[in-house]
Protein backbone atom coordinates (compact mmCIF):
# COMPACT_ATOMS: atom_id res chain seq x y z
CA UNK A 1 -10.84 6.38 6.75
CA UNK A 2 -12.04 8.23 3.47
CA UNK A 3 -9.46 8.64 0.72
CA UNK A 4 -10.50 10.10 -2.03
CA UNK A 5 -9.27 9.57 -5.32
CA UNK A 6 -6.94 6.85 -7.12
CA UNK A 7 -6.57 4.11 -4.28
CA UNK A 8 -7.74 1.45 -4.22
CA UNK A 9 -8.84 -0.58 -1.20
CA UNK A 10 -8.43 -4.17 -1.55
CA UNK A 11 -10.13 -7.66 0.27
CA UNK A 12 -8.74 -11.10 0.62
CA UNK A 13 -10.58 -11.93 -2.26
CA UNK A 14 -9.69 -9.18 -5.24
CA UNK A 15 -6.14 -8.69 -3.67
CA UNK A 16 -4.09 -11.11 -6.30
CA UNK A 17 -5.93 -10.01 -9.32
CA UNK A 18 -5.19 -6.05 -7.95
CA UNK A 19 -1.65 -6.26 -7.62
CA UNK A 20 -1.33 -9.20 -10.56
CA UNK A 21 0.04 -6.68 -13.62
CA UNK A 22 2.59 -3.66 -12.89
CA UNK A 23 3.42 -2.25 -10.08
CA UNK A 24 1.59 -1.53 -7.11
CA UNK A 25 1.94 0.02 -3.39
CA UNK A 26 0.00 -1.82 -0.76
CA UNK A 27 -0.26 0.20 2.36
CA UNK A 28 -1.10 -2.49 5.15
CA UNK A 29 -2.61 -0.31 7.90
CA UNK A 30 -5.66 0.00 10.58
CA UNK A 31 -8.21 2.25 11.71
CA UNK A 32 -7.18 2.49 15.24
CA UNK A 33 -3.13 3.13 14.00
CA UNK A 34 -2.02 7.16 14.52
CA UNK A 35 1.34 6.57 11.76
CA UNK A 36 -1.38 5.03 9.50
CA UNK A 37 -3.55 7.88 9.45
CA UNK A 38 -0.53 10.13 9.09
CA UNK A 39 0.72 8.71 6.14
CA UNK A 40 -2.97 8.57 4.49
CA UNK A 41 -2.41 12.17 2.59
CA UNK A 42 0.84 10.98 1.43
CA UNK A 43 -0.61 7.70 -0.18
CA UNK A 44 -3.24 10.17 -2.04
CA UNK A 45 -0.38 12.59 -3.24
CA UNK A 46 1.17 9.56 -4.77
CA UNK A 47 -1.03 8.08 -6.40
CA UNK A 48 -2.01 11.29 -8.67
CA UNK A 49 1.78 11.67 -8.89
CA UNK A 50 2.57 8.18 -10.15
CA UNK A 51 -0.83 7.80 -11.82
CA UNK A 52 -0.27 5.65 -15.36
CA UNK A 53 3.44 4.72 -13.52
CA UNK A 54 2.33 2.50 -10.08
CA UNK A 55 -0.83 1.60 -8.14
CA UNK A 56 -1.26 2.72 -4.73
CA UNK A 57 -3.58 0.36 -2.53
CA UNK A 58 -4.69 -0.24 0.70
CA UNK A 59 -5.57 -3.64 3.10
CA UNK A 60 -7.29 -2.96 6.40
CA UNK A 61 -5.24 -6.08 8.42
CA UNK A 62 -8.55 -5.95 10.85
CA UNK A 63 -11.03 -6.42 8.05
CA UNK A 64 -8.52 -8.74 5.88
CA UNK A 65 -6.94 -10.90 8.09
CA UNK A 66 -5.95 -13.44 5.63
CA UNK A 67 -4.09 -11.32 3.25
CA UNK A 68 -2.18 -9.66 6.50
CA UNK A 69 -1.25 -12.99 7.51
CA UNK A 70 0.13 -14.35 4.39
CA UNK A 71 2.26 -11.27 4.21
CA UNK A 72 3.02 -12.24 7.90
CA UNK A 73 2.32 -8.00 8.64
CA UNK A 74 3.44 -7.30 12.34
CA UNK A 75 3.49 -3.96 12.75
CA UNK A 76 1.74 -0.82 10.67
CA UNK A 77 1.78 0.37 8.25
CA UNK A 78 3.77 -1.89 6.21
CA UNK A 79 4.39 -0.50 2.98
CA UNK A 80 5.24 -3.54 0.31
CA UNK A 81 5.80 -3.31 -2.79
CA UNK A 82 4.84 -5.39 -5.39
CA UNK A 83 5.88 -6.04 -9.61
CA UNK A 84 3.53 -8.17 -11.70
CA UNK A 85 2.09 -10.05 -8.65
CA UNK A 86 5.37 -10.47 -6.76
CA UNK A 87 6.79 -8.87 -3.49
CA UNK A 88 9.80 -6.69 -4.46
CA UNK A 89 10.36 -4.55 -1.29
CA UNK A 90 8.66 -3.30 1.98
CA UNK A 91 8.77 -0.52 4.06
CA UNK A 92 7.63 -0.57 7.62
CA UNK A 93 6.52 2.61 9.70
CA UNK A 94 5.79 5.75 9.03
CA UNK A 95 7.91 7.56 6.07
CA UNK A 96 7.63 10.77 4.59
CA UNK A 97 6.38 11.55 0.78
CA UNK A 98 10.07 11.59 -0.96
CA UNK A 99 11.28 8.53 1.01
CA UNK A 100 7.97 6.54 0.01
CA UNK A 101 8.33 8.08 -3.79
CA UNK A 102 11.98 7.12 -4.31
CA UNK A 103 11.10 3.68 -2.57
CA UNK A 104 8.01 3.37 -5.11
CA UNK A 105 10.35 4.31 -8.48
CA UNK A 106 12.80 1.66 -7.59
CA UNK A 107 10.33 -0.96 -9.18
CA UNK A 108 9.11 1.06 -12.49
């Protein structure tokens, strides 16, 4: 899955120093998941939108299962939300652009 641009993907291993200062949007998804794939060119619009405001991330749960499970991720995508290193909110399924938006300005 190739997105271009300002997202980052992240690994068990950089994932607490990524989302450690400000606030950042971690899209949990897969490869295999249709809803994930759908809400790929919505991700990239928001991250140039909310560029200098919010991160926007991603964490393959196949490829980083220990992240996924200490966020106990069920289902994808899971959308959470995080503020200087701490879980705020989360979002889970598929949501459109102004729903995700709104959902990421409630923590700037």
């Amino acid at each position: 899955m190739a997105d271009k641009g300002l997202i980052k993907h992240l690994t068990d291993d950089n994932f607490k120093s990524a989302i450690a200062n400000g606030v950042t949007l971690v899209d949990f998804h897969a490869d295999w998941c249709g809803p994930c794939r759908m809400l790929s060119p919505v991700l990239e619009q928001l991250a140039t939108e909310m560029d200098g405001k919010a991160f926007v991330a991603k964490v393959d749960i196949d490829a980083e299962q220990k992240t996924a499970a200490e966020f106990q991720i069920s289902s994808v995508p899971t959308l959470i939300l995080f503020k200087n290193g701490k879980e705020v909110n989360r979002l889970i399924g598929l949501r459109n652009a102004e729903a995700v938006k709104t959902f990421m300005l409630s923590a700037v």
